[in-house]
Protein backbone atom coordinates (compact mmCIF):
# COMPACT_ATOMS: atom_id res chain seq x y z
CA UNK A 1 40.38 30.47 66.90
CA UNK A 2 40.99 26.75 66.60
CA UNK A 3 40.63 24.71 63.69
CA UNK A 4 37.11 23.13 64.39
CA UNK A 5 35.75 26.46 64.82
CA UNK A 6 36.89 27.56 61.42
CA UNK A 7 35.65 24.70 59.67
CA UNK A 8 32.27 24.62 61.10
CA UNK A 9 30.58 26.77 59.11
CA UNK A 10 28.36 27.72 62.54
CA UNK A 11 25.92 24.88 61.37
CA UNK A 12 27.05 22.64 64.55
CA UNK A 13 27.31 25.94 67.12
CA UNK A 14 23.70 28.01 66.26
CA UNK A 15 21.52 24.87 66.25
CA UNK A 16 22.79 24.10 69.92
CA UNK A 17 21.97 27.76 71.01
CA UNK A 18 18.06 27.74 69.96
CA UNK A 19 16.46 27.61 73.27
CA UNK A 20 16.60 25.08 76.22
CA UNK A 21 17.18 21.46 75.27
CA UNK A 22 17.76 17.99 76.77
CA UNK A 23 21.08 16.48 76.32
CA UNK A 24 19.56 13.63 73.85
CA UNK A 25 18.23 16.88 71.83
CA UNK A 26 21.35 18.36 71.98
CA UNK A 27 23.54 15.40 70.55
CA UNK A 28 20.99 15.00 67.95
CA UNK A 29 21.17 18.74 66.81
CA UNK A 30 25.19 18.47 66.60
CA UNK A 31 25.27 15.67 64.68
CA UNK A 32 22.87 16.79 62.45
CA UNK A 33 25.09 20.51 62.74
CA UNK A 34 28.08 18.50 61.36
CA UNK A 35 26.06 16.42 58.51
CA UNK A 36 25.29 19.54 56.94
CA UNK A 37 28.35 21.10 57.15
CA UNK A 38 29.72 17.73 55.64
CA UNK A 39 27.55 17.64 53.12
CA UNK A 40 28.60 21.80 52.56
CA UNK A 41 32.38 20.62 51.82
CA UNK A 42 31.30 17.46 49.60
CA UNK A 43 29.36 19.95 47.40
CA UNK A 44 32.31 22.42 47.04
CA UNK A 45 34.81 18.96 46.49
CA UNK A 46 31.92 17.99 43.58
CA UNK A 47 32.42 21.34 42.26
CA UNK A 48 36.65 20.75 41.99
CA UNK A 49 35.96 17.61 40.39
CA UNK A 50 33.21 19.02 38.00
CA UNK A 51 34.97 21.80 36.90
CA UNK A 52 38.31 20.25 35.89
CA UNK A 53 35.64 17.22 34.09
CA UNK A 54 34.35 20.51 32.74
CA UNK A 55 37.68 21.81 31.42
CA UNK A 56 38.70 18.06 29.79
CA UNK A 57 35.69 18.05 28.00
CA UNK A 58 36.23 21.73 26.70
CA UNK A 59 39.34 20.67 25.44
CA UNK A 60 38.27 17.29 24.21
CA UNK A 61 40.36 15.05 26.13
CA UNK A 62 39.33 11.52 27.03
CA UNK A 63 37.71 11.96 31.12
CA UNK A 64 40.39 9.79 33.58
CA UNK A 65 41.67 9.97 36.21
CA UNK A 66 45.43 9.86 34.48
CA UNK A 67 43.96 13.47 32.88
CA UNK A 68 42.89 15.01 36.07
CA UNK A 69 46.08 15.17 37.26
CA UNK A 70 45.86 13.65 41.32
CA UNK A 71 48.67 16.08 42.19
CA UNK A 72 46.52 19.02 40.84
CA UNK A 73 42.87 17.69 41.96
CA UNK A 74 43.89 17.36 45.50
CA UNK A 75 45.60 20.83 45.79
CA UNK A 76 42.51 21.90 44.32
CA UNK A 77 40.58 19.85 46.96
CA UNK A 78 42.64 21.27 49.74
CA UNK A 79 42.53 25.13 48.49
CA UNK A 80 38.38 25.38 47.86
CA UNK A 81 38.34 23.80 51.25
CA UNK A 82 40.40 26.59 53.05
CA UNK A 83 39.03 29.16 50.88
CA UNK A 84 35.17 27.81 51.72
CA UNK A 85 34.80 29.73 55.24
CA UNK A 86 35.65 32.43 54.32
CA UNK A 87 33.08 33.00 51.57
CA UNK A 88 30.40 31.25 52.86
CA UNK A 89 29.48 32.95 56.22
CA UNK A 90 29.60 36.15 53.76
CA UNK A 91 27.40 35.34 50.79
CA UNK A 92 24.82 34.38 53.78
CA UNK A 93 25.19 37.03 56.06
CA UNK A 94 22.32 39.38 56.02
CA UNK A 95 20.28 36.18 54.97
CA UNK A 96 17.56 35.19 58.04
CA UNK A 97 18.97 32.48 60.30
CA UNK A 98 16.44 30.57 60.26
CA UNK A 99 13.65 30.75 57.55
CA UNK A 100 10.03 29.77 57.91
CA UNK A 101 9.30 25.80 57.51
CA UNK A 102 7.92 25.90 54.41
CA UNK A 103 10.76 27.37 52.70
CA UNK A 104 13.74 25.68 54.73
CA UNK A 105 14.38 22.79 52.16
CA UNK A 106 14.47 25.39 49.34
CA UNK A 107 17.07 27.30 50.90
CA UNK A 108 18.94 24.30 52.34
CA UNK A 109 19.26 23.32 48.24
CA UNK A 110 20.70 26.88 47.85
CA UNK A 111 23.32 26.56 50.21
CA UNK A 112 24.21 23.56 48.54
CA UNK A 113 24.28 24.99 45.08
CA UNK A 114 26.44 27.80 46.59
CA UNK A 115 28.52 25.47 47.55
CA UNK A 116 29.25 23.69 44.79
CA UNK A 117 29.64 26.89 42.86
CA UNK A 118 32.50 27.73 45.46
CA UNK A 119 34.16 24.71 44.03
CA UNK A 120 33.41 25.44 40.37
CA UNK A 121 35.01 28.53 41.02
CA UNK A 122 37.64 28.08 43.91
CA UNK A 123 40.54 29.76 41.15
CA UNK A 124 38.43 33.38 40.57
CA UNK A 125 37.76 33.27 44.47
CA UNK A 126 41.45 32.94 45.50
CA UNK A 127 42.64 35.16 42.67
CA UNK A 128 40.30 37.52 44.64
CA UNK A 129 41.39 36.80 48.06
CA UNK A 130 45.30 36.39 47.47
CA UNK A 131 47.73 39.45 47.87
CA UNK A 132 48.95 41.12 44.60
């Protein structure tokens, strides 16, 4: 397994396997393959940065940068990012590949919500995957 291939998501690698295409068609399926899996990882990086906005404002603490903490927001960053493959493919799974037109926007916003609740969460999910 390389690193791309973990990463991916399978966005990039399913759309290219629907069918015959030209090369043109091709490109243009990739690219759009790797837009939505970038747009996957910016929701679960949201998510980091809207949970620990979350926790400042629980504990009523002025929203900066200088409160974050840059050390701890881009460990965050870099754990819900390695911890995002693995959960995604899996909360997806027995889902249909490919829904019906009419309801492929609604379940595009769901992966996207997933996402970002991936990053919301990224602590309970690597408490969960972690060795005791």
């Amino acid at each position: 397994m390389n690193l791309f291939s973990y990463f991916d998501l399978g966005f990039t690698q399913s759309v290219l396997k629907l069918g015959k295409k030209t090369r043109k068609e091709e490109q243009r399926e990739s690219r759009r393959g790797m837009l939505i899996t970038l747009l996957m990882y910016a929701c679960v990086w949201l998510g980091v940065l809207g949970q620990k906005v979350m926790e400042l404002w629980q504990a009523k603490q002025e929203i900066s940068l200088e409160n974050m903490g840059s050390g701890y927001l881009l460990v965050a960053l870099v754990i819900a990012t390695v911890i995002f493959p693995v959960v995604f493919p899996k909360v997806f799974a027995k889902a249909a590949q490919h829904p019906k037109q009419s309801e492929a926007s609604a379940w595009f916003v769901a992966q996207l919500c997933v996402a970002f609740q991936q990053g919301f969460f990224w602590q309970s999910l690597l408490s969960l995957i972690a060795p005791k």
